[in-house]
Protein backbone atom coordinates (compact mmCIF):
# COMPACT_ATOMS: atom_id res chain seq x y z
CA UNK A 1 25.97 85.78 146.31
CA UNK A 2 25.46 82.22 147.67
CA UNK A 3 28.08 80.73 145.13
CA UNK A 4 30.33 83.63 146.57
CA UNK A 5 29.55 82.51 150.31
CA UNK A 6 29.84 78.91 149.48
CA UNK A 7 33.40 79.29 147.35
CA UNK A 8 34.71 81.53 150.52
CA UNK A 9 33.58 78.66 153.19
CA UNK A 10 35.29 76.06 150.75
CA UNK A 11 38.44 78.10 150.81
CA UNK A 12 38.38 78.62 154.60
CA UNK A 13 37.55 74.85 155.06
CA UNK A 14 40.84 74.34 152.71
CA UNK A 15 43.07 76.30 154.92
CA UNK A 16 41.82 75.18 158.53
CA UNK A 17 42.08 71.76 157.30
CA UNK A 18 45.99 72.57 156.54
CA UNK A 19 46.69 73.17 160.14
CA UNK A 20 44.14 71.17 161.88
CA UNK A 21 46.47 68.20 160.32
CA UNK A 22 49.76 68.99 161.88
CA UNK A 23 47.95 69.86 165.02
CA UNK A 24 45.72 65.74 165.14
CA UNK A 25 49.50 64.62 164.29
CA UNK A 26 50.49 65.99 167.18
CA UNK A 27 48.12 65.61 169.48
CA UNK A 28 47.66 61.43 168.46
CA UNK A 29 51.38 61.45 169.35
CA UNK A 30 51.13 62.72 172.82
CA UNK A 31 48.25 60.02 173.71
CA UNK A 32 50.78 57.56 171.68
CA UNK A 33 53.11 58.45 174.16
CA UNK A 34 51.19 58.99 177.19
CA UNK A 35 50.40 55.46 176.97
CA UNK A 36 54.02 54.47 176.86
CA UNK A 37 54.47 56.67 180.39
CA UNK A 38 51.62 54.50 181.54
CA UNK A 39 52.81 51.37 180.65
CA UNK A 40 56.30 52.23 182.18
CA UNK A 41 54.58 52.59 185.46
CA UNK A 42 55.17 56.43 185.87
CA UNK A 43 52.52 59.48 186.08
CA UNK A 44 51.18 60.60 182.57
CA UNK A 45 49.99 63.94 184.47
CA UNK A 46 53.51 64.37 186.22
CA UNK A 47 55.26 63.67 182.99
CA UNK A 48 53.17 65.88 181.03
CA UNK A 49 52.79 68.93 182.92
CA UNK A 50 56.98 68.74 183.64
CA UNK A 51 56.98 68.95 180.26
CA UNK A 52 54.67 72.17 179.66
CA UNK A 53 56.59 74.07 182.70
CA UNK A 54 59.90 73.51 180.98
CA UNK A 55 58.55 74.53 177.82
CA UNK A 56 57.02 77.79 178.92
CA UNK A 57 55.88 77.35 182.61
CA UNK A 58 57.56 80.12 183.54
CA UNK A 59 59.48 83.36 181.48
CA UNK A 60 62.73 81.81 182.45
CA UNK A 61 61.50 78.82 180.59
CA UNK A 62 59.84 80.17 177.88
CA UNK A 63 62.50 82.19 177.24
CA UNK A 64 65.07 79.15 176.78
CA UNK A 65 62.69 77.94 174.48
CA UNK A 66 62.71 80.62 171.93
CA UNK A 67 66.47 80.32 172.67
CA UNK A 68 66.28 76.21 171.58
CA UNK A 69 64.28 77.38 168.87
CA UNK A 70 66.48 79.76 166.89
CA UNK A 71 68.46 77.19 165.21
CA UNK A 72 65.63 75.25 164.34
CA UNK A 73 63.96 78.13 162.69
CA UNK A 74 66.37 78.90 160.48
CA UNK A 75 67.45 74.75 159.49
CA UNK A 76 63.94 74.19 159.45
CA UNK A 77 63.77 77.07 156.90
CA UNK A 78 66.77 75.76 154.99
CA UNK A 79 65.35 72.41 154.25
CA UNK A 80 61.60 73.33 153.50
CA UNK A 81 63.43 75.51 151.00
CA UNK A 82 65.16 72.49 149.41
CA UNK A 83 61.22 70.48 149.09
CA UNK A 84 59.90 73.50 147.53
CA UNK A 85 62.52 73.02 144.73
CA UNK A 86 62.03 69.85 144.62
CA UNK A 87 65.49 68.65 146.38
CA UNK A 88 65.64 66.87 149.30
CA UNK A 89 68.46 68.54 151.93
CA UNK A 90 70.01 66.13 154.85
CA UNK A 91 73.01 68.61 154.58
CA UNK A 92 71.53 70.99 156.99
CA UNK A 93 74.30 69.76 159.61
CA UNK A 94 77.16 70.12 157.84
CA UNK A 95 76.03 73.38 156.18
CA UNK A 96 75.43 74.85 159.83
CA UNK A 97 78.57 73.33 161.01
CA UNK A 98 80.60 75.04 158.14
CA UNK A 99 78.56 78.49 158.94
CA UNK A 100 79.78 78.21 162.06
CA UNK A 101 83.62 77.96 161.12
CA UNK A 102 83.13 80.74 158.80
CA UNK A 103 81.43 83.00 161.13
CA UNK A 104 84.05 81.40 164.10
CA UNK A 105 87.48 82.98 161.89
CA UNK A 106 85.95 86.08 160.92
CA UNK A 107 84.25 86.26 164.94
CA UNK A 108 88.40 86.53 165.99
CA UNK A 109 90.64 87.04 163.34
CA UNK A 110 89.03 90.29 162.62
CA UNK A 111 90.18 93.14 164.79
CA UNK A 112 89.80 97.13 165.11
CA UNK A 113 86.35 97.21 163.51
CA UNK A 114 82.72 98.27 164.90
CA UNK A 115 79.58 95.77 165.63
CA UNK A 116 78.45 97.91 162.48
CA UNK A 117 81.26 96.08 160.11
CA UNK A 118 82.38 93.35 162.56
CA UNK A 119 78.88 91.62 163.04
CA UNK A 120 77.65 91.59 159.41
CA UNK A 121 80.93 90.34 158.02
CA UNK A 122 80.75 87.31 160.42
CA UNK A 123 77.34 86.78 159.63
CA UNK A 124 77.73 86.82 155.86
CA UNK A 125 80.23 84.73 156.02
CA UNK A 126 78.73 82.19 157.91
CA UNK A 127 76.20 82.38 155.17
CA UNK A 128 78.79 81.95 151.92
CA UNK A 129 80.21 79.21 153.70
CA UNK A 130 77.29 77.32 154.05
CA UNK A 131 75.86 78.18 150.41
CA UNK A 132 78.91 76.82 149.00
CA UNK A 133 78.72 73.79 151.07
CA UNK A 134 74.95 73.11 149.76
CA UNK A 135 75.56 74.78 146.29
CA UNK A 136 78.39 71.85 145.40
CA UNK A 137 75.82 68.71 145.42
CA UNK A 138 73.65 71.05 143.96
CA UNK A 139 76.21 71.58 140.92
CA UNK A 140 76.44 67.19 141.61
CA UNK A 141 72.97 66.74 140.91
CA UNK A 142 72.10 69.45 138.45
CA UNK A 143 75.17 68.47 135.88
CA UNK A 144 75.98 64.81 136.86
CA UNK A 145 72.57 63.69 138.19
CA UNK A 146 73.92 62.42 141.09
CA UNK A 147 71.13 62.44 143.94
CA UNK A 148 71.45 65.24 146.60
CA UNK A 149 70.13 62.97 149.49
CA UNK A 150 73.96 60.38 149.04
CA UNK A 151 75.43 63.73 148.10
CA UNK A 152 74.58 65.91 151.32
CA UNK A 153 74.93 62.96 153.94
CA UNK A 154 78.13 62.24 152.46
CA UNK A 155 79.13 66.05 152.89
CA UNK A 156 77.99 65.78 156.18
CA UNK A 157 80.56 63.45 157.25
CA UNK A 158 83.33 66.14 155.74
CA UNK A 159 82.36 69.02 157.01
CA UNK A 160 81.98 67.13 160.81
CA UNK A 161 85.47 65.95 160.67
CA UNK A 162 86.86 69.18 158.67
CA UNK A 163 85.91 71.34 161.95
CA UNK A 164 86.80 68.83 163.96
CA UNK A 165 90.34 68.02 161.93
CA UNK A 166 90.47 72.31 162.15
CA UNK A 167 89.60 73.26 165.68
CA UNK A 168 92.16 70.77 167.49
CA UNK A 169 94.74 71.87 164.81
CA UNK A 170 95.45 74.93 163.29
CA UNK A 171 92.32 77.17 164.51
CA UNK A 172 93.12 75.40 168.12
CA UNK A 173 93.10 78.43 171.19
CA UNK A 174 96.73 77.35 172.55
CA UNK A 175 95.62 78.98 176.29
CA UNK A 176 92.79 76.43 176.29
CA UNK A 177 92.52 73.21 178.22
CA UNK A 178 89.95 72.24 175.69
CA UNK A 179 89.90 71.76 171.97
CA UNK A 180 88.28 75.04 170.79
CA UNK A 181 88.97 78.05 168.60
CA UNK A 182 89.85 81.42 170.42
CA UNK A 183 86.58 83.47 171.47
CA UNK A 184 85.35 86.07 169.07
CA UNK A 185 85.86 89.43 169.46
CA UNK A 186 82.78 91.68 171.88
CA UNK A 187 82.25 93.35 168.43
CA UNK A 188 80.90 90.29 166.73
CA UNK A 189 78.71 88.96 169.49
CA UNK A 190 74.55 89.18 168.61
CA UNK A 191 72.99 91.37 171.12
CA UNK A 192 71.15 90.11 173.65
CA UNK A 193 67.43 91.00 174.00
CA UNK A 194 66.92 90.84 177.52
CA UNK A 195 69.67 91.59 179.50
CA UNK A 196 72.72 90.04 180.44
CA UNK A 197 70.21 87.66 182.46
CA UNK A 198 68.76 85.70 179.89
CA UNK A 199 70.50 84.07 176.67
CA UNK A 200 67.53 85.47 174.57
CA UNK A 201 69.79 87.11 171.81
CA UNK A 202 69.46 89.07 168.61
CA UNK A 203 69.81 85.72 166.70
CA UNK A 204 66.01 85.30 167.14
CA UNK A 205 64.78 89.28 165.18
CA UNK A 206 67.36 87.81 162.44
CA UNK A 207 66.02 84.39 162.24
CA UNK A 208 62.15 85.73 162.02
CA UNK A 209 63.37 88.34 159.28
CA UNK A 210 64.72 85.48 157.21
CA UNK A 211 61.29 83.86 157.47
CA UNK A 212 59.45 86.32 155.97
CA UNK A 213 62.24 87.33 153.34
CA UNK A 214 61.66 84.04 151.96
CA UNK A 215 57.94 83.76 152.05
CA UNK A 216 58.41 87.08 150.22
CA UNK A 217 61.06 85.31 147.81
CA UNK A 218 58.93 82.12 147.15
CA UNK A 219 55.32 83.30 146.68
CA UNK A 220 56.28 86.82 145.23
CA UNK A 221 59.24 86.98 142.58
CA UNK A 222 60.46 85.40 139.65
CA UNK A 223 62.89 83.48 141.55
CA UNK A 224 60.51 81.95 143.63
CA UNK A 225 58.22 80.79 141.07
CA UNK A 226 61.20 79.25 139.17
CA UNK A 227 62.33 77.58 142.13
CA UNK A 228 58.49 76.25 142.74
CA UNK A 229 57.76 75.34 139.10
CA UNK A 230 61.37 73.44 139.32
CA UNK A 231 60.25 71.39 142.26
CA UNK A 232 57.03 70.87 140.92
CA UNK A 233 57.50 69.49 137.44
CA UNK A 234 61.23 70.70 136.48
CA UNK A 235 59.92 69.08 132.58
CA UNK A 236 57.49 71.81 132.39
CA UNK A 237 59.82 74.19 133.86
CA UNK A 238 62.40 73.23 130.92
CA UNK A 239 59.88 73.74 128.46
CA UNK A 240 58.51 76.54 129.60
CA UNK A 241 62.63 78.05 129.25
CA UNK A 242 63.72 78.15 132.90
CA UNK A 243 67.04 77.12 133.32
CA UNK A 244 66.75 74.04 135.82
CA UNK A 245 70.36 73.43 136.36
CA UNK A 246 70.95 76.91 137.68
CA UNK A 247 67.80 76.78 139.74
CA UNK A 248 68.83 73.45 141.20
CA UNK A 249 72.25 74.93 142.57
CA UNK A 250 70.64 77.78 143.20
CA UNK A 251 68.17 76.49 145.44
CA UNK A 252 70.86 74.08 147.17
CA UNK A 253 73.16 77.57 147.58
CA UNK A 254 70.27 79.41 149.32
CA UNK A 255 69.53 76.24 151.80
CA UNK A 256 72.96 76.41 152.78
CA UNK A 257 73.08 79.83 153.39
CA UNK A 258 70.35 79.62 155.35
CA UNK A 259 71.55 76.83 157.89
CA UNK A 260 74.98 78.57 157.93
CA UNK A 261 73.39 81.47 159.18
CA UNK A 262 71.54 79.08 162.06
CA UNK A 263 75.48 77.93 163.32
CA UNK A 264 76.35 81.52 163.36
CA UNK A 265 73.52 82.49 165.20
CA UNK A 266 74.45 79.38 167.89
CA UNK A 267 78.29 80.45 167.92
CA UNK A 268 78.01 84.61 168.00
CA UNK A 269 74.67 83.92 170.11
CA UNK A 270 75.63 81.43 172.52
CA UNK A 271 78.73 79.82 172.25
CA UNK A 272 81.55 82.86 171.06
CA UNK A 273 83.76 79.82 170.94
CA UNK A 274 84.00 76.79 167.93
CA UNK A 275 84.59 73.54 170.24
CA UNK A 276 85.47 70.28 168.67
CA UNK A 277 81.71 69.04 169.36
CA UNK A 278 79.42 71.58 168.10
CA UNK A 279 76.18 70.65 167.15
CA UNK A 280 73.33 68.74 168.53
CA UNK A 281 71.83 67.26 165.66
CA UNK A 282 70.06 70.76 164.45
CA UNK A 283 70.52 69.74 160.79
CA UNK A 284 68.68 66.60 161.50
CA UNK A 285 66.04 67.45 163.26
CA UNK A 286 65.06 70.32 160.50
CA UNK A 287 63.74 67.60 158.30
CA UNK A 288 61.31 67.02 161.11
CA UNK A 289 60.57 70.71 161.38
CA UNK A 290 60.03 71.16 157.85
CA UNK A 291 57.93 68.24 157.09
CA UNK A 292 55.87 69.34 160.49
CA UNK A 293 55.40 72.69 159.11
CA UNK A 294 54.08 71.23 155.32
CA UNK A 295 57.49 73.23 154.07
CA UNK A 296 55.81 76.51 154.42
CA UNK A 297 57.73 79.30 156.02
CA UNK A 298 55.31 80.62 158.13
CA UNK A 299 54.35 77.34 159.07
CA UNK A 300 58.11 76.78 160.30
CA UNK A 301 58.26 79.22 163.01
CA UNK A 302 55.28 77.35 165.23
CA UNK A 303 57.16 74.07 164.25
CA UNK A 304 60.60 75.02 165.28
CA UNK A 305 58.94 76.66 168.69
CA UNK A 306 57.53 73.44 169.41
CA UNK A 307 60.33 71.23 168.91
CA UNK A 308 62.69 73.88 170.85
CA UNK A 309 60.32 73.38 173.50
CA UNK A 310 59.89 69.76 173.45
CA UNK A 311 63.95 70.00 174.06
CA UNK A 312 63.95 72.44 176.50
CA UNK A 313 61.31 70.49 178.47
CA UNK A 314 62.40 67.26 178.61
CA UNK A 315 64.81 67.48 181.84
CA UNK A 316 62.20 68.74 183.94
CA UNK A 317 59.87 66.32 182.54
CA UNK A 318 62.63 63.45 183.58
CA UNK A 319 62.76 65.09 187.24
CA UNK A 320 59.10 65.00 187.88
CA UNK A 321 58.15 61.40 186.62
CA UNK A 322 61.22 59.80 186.66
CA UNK A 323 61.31 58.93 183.43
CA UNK A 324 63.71 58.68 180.42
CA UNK A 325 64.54 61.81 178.92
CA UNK A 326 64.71 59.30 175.49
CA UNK A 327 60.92 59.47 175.45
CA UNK A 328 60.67 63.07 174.19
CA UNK A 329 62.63 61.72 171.23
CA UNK A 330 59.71 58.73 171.09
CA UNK A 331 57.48 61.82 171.01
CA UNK A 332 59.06 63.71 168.03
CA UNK A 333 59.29 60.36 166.05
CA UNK A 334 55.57 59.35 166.80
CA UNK A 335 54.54 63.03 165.08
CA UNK A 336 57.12 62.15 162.36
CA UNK A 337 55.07 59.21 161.77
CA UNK A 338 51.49 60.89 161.85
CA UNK A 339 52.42 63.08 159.90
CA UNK A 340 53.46 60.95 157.12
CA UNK A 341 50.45 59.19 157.51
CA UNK A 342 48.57 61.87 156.45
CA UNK A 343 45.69 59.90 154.91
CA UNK A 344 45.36 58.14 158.43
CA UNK A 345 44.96 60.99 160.50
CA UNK A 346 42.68 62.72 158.09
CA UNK A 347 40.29 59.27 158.35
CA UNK A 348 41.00 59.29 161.75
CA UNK A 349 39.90 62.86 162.50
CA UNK A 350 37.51 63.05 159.73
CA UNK A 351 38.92 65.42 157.94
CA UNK A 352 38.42 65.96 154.70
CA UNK A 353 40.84 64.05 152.17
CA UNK A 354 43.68 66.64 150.58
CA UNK A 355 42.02 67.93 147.98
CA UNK A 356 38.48 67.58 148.31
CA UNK A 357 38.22 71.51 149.60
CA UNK A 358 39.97 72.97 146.82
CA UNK A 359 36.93 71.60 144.08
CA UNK A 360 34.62 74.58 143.15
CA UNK A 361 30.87 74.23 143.41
């Protein structure tokens, strides 16, 4: 009975340590960067507590932070995927920027159907055209060995310019003064939650569905476990008869599906129009997410709330200290940096080195 006690406490002690990590990261970066606000003359307190109300000071607020959070949910999600196979996706951006020309032409060109047909269709495919996007350096690294990182940045670059090259040419709204496609059709807008008073839309029930789908997927099928034993040691995994190349483009397809889906949530959400400038760096700032969240699921819904809210917070956080709005970015960076120096914070904290909870007594 005491072994039992003492194995349950060492498990417990394993799992608190987990988050406690991510949570020292964080907080070492806001007294990292409190001291910068001091040094620049202005009011830590002023800066800081503009920053909570714009987070979630208020409903309105809190509410535009689950809205800045969507996307980062779902890229977030699309890139932890890619570590758990082992791959390392910085094609998040130009995966969500082709899911949202995919979802964009079906949004309009698609007339005389129901939300029932209309919204689905847009929505898958936003995600095909993102899972192709990520499945072809998938299919680069799995049969020529070229590496996914030079593969996806450099697809990055063509799907940024494609929609650009598309929207002020041949998908270009001629009744608009701006470059944009035409608006999508009612039937393929994503509900909104609260009323036509907030932006809170459907986008966010969808994006917390796909969470737990692919905790599901990961930690409970076949697939999963292919996909884990692939990014853990894809030798074993060959030896053990899973075919690596297919789980390799496999994985890549289902990242891009999944960050297609996050620029069709942002167009059919938000936007109901593809302009020339789409994104604001979503695709990059999910390798922050993920890496925040340890590449769990779960673990990337707090992370993408945070970082939505460290967005949506930063104007009122200018207003009230007078500050640069550059210094939430100094923020995110600093718990980029703690949390890559894992070892540190653990010392720092005293927390127990990875590892040391998991030994049996």
């Amino acid at each position: 009975m005491v072994a039992l006690r003492h194995l349950l406490w060492r498990l417990i002690k394993r799992h608190w340590t987990e988050v406690l990590v991510p949570v020292c990261a964080i907080g070492t970066a806001l007294l990292l960067g409190a001291g910068l606000i001091w040094m620049s003359g202005a009011s830590v307190f002023a800066a800081y507590w503009g920053l909570f109300e714009g987070m979630c000071g208020s409903w309105q607020a809190l509410v535009e932070t689950c809205v800045a959070a969507i996307p980062y949910i779902l890229t977030g999600l699309a890139v932890a995927l890619g570590f758990h196979g082992g791959l390392f996706n910085i094609g998040a951006e130009g995966q969500f920027y082709m899911g949202a020309l995919g979802a964009a032409v079906v949004g309009y060109t698609l007339v005389g159907v129901s939300i029932w047909v209309h919204l689905p269709l847009a929505l898958l495919a936003a995600a095909l055209a993102g899972a192709v996007w990520g499945a072809v350096p998938g299919l680069l690294k799995a049969k020529l060995g070229a590496h996914e990182v030079i593969n996806t940045i450099m697809m990055n670059y063509i799907a940024v310019k494609l929609v650009d090259y598309l929207v002020k040419g041949v998908l270009r709204d001629p009744s608009a003064s701006l470059d944009r496609t035409p608006y999508i059709l009612a039937t393929a807008h994503l509900p909104l939650l609260l009323g036509p008073d907030y932006r809170l839309h459907a986008g966010l029930l969808i994006a917390l569905a796909v969470v737990g789908l692919v905790t599901w997927c990961l930690f409970k099928t076949t697939v999963g476990f292919a996909i884990r034993t692939v990014g853990a040691n894809p030798h074993a995994a060959r030896y053990a008869g899973i075919r690596v190349a297919w789980c390799m483009v496999l994985t890549m397809a289902l990242s891009g599906a999944l960050a297609g889906l996050a620029g069709a949530g942002e167009l059919l959400g938000l936007h109901h129009t593809l302009p020339a400038v789409f994104s604001s760096g979503y695709g990059f700032d999910a390798i922050a997410v993920a890496l925040l969240a340890k590449s769990h699921p779960l673990g990337v819904v707090p992370a993408a709330f945070l970082w939505g809210g460290l967005r949506n917070g930063a104007g009122l956080m200018q207003m009230r200290s007078g500050i640069s709005i550059d210094l939430i970015y100094v923020v995110q960076a600093l718990v980029i940096v703690c949390i890559a120096a894992e070892p540190i914070v653990r010392w720092l904290y005293r927390l127990p080195p990875r590892g040391s909870a998991h030994a049996l007594p």
